[in-house]
Protein backbone atom coordinates (compact mmCIF):
# COMPACT_ATOMS: atom_id res chain seq x y z
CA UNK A 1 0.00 0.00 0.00
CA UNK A 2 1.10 3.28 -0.92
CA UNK A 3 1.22 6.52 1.12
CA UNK A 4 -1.04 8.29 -0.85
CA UNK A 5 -3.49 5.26 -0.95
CA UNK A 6 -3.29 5.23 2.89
CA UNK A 7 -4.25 9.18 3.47
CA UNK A 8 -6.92 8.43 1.45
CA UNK A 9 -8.61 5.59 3.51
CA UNK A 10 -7.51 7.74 6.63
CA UNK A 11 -9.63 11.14 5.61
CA UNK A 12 -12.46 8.79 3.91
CA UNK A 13 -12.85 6.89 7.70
CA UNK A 14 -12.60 10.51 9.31
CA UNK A 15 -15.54 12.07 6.80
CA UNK A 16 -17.77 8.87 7.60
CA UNK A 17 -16.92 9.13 11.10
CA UNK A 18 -18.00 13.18 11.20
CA UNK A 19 -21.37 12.24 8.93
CA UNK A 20 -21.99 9.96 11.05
CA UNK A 21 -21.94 12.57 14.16
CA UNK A 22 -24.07 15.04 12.21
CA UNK A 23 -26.65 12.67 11.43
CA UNK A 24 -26.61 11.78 15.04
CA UNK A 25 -26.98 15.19 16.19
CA UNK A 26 -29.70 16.22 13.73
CA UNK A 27 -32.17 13.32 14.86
CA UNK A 28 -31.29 14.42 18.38
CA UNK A 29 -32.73 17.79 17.40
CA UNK A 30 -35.76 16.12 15.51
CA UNK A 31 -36.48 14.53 18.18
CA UNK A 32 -36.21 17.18 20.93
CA UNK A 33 -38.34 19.17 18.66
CA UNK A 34 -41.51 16.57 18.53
CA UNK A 35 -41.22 16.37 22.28
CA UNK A 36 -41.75 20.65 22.30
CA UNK A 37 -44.39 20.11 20.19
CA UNK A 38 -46.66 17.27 22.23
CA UNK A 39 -45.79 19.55 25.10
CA UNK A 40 -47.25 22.51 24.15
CA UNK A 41 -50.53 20.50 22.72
CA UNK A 42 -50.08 19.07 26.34
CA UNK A 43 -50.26 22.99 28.02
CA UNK A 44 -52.87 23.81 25.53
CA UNK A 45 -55.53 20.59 26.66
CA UNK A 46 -54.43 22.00 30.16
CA UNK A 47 -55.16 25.31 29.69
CA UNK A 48 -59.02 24.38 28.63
CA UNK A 49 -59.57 22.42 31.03
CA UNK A 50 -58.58 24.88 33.61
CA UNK A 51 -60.70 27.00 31.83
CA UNK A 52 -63.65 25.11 32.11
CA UNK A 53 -63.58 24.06 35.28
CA UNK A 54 -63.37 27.70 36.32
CA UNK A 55 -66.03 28.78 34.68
CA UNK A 56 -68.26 25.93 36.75
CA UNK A 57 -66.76 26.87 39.73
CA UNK A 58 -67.48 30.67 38.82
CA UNK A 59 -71.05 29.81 38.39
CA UNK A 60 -71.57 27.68 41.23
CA UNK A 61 -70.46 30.10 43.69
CA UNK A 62 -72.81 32.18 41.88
CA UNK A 63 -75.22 30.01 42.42
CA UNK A 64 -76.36 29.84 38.74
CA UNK A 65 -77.97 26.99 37.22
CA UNK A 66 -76.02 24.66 35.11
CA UNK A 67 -76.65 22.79 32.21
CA UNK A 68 -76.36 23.44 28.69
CA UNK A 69 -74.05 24.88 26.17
CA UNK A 70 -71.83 27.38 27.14
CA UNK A 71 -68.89 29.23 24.77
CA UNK A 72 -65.94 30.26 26.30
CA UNK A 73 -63.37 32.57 24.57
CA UNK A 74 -61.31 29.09 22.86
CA UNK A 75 -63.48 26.46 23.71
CA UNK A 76 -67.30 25.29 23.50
CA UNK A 77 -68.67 22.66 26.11
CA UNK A 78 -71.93 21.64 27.11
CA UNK A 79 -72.73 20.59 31.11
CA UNK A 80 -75.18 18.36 32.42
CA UNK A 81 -75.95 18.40 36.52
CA UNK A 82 -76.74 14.99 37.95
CA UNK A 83 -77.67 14.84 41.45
CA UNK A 84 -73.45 15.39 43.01
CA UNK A 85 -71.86 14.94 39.54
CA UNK A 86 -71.55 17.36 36.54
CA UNK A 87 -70.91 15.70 33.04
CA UNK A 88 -69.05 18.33 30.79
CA UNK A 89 -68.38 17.50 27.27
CA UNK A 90 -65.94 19.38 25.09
CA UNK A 91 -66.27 20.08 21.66
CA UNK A 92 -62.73 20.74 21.08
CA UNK A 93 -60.60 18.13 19.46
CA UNK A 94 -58.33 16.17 22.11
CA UNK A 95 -60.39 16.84 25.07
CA UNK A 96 -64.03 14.68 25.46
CA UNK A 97 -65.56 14.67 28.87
CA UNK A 98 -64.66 16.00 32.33
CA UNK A 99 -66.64 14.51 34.91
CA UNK A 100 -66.68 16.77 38.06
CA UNK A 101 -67.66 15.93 41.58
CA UNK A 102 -69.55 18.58 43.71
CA UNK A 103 -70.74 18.39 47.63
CA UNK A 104 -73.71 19.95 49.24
CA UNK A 105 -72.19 23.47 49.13
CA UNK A 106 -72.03 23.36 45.16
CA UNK A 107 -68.24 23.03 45.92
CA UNK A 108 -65.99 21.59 43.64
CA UNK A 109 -64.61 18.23 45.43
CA UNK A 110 -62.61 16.31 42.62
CA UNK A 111 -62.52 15.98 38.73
CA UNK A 112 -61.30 13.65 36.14
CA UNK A 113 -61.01 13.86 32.04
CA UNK A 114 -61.94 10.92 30.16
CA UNK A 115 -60.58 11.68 26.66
């Protein structure tokens, strides 16, 4: 093997080596970049539900009535009062039904989101 046939191998190892690094690095960023994505849908499904659930709250220390459809400034839900238990259910995409539990004092007690 020659000298020149040698540095030859030697920078062709070295540029596959360095592609190799770049590629490496650029899914890294891909992938850090679809993780800031899902978390900001994440922030935005928690921001409406926040939303909604103090709106109900608004209204029951109000003592309004509830039940129907109501509009908020982002999202559109409609509420249905059973008894200790108020079914909302979102029109929004992502979010389908919070389910929130109320006590005698039209206080809210606990909530979960079925989706």
């Amino acid at each position: 093997m020659t000298k020149k046939g040698f540095l030859s191998t030697f920078y062709f190892g070295y540029l596959l080596i360095t592609v190799s690094i770049l590629i490496a690095i650029e899914h890294q960023f891909q992938l850090r970049i679809k993780t800031l994505i899902n978390i900001r849908e994440v922030y935005k499904t928690m921001d409406m539900q926040v939303e909604i659930i103090d709106f109900i709250q608004c209204e029951l220390k109000n003592n309004k009535e509830i039940g129907g459809e109501y509009s908020l400034e982002n999202v559109t839900f409609s509420t249905t009062l059973n008894a200790d238990l108020i079914q909302v259910k979102v029109a929004e995409e992502g979010l389908s039904e919070i389910l929130i539990n109320i006590n005698d004092r039209r206080e809210i007690i606990d909530y979960s989101v079925k989706s």
